[in-house]
Protein backbone atom coordinates (compact mmCIF):
# COMPACT_ATOMS: atom_id res chain seq x y z
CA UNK A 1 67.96 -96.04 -0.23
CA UNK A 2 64.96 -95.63 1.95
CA UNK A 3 66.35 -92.86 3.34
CA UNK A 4 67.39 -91.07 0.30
CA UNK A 5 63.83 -91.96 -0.75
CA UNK A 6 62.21 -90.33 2.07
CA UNK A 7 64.52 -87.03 1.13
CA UNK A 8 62.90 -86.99 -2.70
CA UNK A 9 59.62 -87.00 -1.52
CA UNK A 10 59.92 -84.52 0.91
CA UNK A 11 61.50 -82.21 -2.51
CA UNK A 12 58.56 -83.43 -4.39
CA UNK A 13 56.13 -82.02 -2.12
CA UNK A 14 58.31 -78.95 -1.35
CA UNK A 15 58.00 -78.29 -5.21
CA UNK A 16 55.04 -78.94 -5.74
CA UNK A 17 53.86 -76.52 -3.08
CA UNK A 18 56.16 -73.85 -4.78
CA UNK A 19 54.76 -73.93 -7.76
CA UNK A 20 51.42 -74.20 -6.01
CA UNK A 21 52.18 -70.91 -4.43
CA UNK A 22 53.57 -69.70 -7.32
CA UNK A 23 50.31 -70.04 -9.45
CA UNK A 24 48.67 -68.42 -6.40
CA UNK A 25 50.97 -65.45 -6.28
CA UNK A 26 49.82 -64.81 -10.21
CA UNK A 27 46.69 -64.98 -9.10
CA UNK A 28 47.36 -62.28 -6.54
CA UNK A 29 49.59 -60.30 -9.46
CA UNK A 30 45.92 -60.14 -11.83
CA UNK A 31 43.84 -59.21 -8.82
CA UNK A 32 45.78 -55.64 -8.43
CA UNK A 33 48.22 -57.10 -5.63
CA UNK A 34 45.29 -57.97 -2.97
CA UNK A 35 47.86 -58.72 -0.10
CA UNK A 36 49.86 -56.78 1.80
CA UNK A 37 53.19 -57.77 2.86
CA UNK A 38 52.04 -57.86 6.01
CA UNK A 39 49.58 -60.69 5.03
CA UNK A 40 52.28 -62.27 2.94
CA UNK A 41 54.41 -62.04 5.83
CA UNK A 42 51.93 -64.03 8.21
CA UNK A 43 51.50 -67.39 6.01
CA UNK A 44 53.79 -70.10 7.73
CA UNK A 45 55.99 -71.78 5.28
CA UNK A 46 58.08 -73.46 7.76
CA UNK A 47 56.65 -76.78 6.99
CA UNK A 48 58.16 -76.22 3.71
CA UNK A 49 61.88 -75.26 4.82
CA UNK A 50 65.01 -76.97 4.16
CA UNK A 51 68.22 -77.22 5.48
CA UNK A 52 71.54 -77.13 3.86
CA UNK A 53 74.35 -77.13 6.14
CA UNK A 54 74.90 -74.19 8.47
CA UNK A 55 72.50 -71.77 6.29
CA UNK A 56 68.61 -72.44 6.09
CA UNK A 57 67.01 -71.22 3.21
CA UNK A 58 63.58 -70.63 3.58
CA UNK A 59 61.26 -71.29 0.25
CA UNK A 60 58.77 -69.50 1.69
CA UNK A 61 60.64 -66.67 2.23
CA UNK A 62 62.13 -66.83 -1.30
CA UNK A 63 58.09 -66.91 -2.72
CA UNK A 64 57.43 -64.01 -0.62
CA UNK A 65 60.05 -62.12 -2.03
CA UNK A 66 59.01 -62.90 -5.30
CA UNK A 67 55.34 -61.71 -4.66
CA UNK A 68 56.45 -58.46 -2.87
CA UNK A 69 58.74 -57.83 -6.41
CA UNK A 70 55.95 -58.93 -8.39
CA UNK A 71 53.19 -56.75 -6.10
CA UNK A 72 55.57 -53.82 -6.68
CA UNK A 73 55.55 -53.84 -10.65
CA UNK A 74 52.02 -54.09 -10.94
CA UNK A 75 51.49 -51.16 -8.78
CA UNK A 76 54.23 -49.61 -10.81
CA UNK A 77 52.96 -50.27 -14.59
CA UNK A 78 49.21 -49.17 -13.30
CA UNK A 79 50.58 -45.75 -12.40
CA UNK A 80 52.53 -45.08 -15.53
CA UNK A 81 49.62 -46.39 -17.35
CA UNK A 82 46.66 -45.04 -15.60
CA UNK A 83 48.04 -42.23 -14.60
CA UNK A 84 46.53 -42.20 -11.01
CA UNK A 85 48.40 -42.07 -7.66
CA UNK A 86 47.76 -45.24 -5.49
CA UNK A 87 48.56 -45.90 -1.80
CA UNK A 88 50.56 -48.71 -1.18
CA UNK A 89 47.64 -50.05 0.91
CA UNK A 90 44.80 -51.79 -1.69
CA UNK A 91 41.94 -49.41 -1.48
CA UNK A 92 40.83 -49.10 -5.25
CA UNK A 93 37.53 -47.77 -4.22
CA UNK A 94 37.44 -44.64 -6.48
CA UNK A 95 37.23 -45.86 -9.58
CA UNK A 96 38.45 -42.55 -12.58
CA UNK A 97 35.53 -40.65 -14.41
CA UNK A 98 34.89 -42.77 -17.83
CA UNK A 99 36.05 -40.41 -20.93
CA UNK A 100 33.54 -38.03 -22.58
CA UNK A 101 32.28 -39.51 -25.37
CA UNK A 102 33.11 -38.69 -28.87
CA UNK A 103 30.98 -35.48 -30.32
CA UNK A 104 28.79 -36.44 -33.50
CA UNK A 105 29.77 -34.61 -36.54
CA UNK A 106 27.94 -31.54 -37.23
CA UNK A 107 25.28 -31.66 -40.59
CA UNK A 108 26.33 -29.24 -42.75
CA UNK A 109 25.04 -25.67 -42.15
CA UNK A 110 22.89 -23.40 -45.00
CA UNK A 111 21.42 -20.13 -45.15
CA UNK A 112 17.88 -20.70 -43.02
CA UNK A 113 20.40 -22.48 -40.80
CA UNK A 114 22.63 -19.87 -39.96
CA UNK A 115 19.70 -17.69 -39.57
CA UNK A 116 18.22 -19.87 -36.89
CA UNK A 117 21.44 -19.65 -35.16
CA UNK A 118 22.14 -15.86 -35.52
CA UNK A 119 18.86 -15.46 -33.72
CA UNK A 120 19.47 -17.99 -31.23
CA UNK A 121 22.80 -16.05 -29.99
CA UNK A 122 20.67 -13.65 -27.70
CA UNK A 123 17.04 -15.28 -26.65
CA UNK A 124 17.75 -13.07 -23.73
CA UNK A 125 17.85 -10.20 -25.39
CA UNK A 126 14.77 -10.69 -27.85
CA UNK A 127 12.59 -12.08 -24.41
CA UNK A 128 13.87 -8.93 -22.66
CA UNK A 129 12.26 -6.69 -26.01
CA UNK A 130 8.95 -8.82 -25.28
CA UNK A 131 8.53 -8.24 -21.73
CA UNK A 132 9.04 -5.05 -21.37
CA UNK A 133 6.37 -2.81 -20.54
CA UNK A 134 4.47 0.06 -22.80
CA UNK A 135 5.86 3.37 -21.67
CA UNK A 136 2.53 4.72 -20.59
CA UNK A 137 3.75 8.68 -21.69
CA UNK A 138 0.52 9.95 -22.88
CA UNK A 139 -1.09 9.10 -19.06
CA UNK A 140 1.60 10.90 -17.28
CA UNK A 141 0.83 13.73 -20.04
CA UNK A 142 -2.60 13.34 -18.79
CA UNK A 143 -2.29 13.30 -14.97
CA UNK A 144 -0.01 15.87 -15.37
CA UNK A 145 -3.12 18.19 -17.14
CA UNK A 146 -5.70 16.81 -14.37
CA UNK A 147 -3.34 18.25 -11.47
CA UNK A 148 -3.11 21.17 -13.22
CA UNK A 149 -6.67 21.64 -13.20
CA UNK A 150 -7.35 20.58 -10.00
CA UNK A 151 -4.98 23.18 -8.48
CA UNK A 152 -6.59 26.16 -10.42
CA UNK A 153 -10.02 24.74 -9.09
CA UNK A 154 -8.42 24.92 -5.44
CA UNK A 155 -7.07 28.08 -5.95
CA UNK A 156 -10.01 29.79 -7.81
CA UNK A 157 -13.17 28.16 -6.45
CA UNK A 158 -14.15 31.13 -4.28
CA UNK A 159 -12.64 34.15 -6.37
CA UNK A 160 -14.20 36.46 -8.63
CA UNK A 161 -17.82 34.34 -8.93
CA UNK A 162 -20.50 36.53 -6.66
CA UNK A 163 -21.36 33.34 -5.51
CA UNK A 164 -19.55 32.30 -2.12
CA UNK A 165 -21.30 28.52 -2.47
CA UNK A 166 -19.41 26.04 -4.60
CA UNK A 167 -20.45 23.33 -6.83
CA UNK A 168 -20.80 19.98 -5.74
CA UNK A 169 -17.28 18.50 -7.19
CA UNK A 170 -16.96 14.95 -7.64
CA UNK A 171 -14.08 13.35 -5.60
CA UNK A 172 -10.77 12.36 -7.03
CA UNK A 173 -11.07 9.25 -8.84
CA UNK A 174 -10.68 5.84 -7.12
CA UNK A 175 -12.50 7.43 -3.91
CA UNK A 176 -15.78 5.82 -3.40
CA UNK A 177 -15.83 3.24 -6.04
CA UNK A 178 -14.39 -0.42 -6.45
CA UNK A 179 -13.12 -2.82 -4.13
CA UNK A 180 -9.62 -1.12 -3.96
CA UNK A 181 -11.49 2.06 -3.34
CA UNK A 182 -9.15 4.60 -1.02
CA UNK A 183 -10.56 4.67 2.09
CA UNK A 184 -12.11 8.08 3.35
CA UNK A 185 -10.84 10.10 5.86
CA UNK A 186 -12.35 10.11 9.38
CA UNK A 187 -12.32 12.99 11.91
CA UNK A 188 -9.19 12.27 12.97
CA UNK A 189 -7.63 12.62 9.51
CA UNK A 190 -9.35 15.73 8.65
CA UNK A 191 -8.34 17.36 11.85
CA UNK A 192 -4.40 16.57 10.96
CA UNK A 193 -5.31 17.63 7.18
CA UNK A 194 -7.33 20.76 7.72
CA UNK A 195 -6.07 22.07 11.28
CA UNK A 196 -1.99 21.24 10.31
CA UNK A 197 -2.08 24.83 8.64
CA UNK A 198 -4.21 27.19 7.03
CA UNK A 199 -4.93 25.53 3.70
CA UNK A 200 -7.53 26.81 0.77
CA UNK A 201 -6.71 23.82 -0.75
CA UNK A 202 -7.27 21.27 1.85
CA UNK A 203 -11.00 23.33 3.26
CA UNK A 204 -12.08 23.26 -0.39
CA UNK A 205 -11.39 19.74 -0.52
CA UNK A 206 -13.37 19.01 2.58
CA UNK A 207 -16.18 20.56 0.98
CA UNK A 208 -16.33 18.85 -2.01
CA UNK A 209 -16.31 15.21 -0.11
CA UNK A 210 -18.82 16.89 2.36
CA UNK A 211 -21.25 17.82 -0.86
CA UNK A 212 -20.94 14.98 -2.54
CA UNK A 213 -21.69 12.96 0.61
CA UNK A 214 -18.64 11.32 0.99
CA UNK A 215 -18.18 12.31 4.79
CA UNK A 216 -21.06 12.89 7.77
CA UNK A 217 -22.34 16.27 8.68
CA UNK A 218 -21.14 14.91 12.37
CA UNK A 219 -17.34 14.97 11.24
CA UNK A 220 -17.58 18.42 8.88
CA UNK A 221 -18.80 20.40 11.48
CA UNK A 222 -16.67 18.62 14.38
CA UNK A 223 -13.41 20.18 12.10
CA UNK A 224 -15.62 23.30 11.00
CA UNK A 225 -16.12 24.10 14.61
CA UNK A 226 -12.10 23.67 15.57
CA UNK A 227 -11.50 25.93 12.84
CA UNK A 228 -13.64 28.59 13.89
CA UNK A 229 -11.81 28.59 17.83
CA UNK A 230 -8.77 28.50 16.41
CA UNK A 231 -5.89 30.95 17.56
CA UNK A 232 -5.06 31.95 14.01
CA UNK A 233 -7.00 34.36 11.95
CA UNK A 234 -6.32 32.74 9.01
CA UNK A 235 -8.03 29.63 10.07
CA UNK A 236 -11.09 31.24 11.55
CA UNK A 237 -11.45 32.53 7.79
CA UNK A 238 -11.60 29.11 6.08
CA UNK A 239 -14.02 27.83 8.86
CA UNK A 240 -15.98 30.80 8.22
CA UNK A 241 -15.97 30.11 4.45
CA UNK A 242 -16.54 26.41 4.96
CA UNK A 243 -19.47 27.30 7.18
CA UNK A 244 -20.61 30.03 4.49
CA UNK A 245 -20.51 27.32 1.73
CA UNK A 246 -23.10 25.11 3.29
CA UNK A 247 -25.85 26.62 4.25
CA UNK A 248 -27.59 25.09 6.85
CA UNK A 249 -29.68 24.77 10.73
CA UNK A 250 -25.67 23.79 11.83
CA UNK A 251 -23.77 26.56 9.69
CA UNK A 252 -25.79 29.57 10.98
CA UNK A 253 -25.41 28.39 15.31
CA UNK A 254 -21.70 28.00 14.50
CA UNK A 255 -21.76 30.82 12.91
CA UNK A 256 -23.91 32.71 15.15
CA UNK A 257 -21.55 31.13 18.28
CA UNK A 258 -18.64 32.63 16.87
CA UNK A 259 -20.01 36.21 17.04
CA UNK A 260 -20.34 35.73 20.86
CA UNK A 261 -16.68 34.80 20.95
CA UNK A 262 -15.20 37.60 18.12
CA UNK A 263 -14.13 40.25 19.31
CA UNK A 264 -15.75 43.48 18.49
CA UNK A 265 -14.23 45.44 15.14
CA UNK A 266 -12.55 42.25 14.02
CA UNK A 267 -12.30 41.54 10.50
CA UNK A 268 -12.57 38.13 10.65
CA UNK A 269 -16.26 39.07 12.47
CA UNK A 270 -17.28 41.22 9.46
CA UNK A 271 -16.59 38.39 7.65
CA UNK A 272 -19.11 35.87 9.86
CA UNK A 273 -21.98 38.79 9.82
CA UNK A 274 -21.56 38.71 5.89
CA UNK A 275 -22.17 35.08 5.94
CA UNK A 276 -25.25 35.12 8.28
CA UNK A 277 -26.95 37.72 6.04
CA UNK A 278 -27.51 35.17 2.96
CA UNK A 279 -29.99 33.25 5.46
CA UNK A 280 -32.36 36.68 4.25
CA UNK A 281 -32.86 35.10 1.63
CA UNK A 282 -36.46 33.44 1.60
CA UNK A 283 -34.63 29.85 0.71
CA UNK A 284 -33.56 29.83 4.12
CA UNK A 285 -36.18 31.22 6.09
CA UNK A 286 -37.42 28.21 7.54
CA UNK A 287 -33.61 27.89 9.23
CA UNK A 288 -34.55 31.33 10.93
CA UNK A 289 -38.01 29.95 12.67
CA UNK A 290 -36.21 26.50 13.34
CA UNK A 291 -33.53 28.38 15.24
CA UNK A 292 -36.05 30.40 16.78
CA UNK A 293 -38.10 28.19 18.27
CA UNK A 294 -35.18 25.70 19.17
CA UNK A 295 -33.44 25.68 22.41
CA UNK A 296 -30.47 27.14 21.37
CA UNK A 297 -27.93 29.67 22.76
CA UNK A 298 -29.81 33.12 23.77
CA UNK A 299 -27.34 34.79 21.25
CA UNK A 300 -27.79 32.42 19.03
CA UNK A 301 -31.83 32.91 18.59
CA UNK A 302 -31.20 36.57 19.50
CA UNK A 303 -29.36 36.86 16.06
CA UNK A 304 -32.23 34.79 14.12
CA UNK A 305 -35.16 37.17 15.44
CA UNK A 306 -32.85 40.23 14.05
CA UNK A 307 -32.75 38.52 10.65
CA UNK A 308 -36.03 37.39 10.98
CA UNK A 309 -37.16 41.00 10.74
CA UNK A 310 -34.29 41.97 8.17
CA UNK A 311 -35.39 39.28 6.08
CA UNK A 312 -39.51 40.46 6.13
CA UNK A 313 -38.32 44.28 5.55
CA UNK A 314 -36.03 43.05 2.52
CA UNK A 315 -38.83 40.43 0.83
CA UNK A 316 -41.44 42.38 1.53
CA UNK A 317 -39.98 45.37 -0.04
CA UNK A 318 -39.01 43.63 -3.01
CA UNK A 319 -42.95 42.02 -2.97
CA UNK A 320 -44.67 45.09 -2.81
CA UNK A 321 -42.61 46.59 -5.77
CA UNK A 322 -43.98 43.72 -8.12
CA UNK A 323 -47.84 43.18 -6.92
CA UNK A 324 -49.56 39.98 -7.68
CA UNK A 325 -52.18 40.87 -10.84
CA UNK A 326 -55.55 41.28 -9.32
CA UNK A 327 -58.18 39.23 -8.78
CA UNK A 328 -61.61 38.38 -10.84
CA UNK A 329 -63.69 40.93 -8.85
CA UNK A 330 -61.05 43.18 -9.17
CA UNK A 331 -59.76 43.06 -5.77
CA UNK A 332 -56.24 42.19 -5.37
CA UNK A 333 -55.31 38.95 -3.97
CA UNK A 334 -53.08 38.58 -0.31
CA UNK A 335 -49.80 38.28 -1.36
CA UNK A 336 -48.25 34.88 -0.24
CA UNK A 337 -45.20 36.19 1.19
CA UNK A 338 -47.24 38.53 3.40
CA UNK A 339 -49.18 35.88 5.14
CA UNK A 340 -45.97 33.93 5.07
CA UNK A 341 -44.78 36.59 7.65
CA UNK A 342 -48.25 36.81 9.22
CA UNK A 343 -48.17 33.34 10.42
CA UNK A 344 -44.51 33.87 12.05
CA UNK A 345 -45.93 37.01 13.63
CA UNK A 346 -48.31 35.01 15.24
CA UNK A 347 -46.23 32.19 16.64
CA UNK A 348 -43.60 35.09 17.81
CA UNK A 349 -46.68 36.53 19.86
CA UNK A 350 -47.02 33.00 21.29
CA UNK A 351 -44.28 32.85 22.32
CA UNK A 352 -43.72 36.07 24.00
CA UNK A 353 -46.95 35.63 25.78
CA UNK A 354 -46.02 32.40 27.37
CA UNK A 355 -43.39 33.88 30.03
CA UNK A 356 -40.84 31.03 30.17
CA UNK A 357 -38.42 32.46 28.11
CA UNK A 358 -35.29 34.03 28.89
CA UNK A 359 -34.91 37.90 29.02
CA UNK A 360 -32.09 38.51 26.34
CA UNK A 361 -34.57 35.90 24.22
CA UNK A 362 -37.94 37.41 25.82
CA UNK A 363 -36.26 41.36 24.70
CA UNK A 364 -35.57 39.72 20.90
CA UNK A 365 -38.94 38.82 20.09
CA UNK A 366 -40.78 41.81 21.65
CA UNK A 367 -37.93 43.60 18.97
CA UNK A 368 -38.89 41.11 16.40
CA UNK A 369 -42.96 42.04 16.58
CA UNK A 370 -42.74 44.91 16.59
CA UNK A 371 -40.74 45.13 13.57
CA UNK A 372 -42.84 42.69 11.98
CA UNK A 373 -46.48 44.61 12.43
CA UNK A 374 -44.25 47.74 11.48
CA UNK A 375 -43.31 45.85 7.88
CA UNK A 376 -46.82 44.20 7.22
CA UNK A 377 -48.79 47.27 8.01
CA UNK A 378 -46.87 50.07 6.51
């Protein structure tokens, strides 16, 4: 009996630890299958084996089994139902997206409605409308008119007026004015501009920014005076006209140097002798006694004596055909003009006297008094 006793208590506790493990493997079964069967393989149930006869049956073993069966449905009902592809290894990290939720019903839709949505189809469209710039057509009408001008001015400024000088002319808008002005062109530019090619267009435009004082007198004559050596005849023309087109002490030696450097019978030297002759006139007749008395190029104040002495034989002339009215005592009054001349006869007579100038100069003003006192006496 105490043996047999011994045996049932060894079957109690062999039981009881089955179900024990049994509530532990539903446990396992609700927390998704936790073990693997290699961690169900490494509890030790031997404790808990019996013997019967020549085969031992392992309880342990048995509860394993049951767990691996039991692991195996769960992981098979949680695919069908979830729908998601598992690994046999527990790594339930990712857990699936949560379903969108349900859409509200729509309120029901009326006329201003509908409107509101028709124009809400294309907010691209009516933003596009919005943004868009103003065609600025009458502007390009108008620039189109102003270059028109512009080149008829080029073309025309010297033809068909008497009058070889042109107007001062304003600069092209934006040049001289503003912060964003355009910047004005130094030597350099003017050179590439004016010497490129023979261009009316480009020497009339050098003009106008000389006149309206937009560029130095340095740089106009710098590109005035490459234009008169050049090689071309063309562009010895336009320096002659840009030289004839501002009168001045500068225009007449460049223009009076480039009649030492013509050759005789030339055209183009016609063309310089035609511009020296305005400096007749009695508006520049104190360039003649500046040039005169200056230091100048023998040539160069050869050629102001000789129209020095053209200049008294043309003003006087024109004097002596329209007298001044005569005086209170009835004497006539000396003309201004006449001692005008006077007083240049006398500093030419200085000058001649002193000895230190050169012979081609020295020859010029012996010429030049005696053509004077031939003018004022006659």
């Amino acid at each position: 009996m105490q043996g047999n006793w011994k045996y049932a208590l060894i079957i109690c506790v062999v039981v009881l630890g089955g179900l024990f493990e049994l509530m532990k493997s539903t446990d396992f079964a609700d927390n998704q299958a936790a073990l693997t069967p290699s961690e169900l393989k490494a509890l030790d149930f031997q404790p808990y084996a019996r013997k019967s006869g020549d085969t031992q049956v392992s309880e342990g073993q048995k509860t394993i089994n049951r767990l691996e069966a039991m692991r195996a449905r769960a992981l098979q009902a949680r695919q069908q139902n979830g729908g998601h592809q598992y690994p046999q290894e527990h790594s339930f990290h990712q857990i699936p997206p949560a379903p969108p939720a349900a859409k509200k019903p729509g309120k029901v839709s009326t006329v201003k409605n509908k409107k509101k949505k028709k124009n809400a189809k294309s907010p691209h469209k009516k933003k596009t409308d919005e943004e868009k710039p103003p065609v600025a057509k009458k502007d390009a009408k108008k620039m189109g008119d102003e270059a028109v001008e512009e080149k008829t001015e080029d073309n025309d400024i010297f033809a068909g007026s008497g009058n070889s000088t042109p107007e001062p002319v304003l600069p092209p808008i934006g040049v001289g004015a503003g912060e964003d002005k355009e910047e004005v062109p130094n030597a350099d530019e003017w050179v590439r501009r004016v010497l490129a090619r023979p261009s009316l267009a480009e020497t009339t435009e050098m003009i106008k920014y000389y006149q309206s004082n937009l560029i130095t007198a340095e740089v106009f004559y710098y590109v005035v005076e490459q234009m008169l050596s050049d090689s071309q005849e063309r562009m010895r023309e336009l320096g002659i006209m840009a030289g004839n087109a501002t009168p001045s002490y500068r225009s007449f030696t460049l223009l009076a140097q480039f009649l030492q450097d013509e050759p005789f019978g030339s055209s183009v030297r016609t063309k310089a002798n035609q511009a020296l002759d305005r400096y007749t006139q009695l508006a520049y007749l104190n360039v003649l006694e500046s040039v005169m008395r200056s230091q100048e190029n023998p040539g160069i104040r050869e050629k102001a004596l000789s129209l020095l002495v053209d200049s008294a034989r043309k003003n006087l002339a024109a004097a002596a055909n329209n007298p001044p009215p005569p005086g209170p005592t009835g004497q006539s009054t000396t003309s201004p003009l006449v001692k005008r001349y006077s007083d240049i006869l006398n500093v030419l007579e200085q000058m001649l006297g002193s000895g230190t100038e050169p012979a081609q100069v020295s020859t010029a003003l012996q010429n030049a008094v005696d053509g004077l006192k031939g003018i004022l006496n006659a």
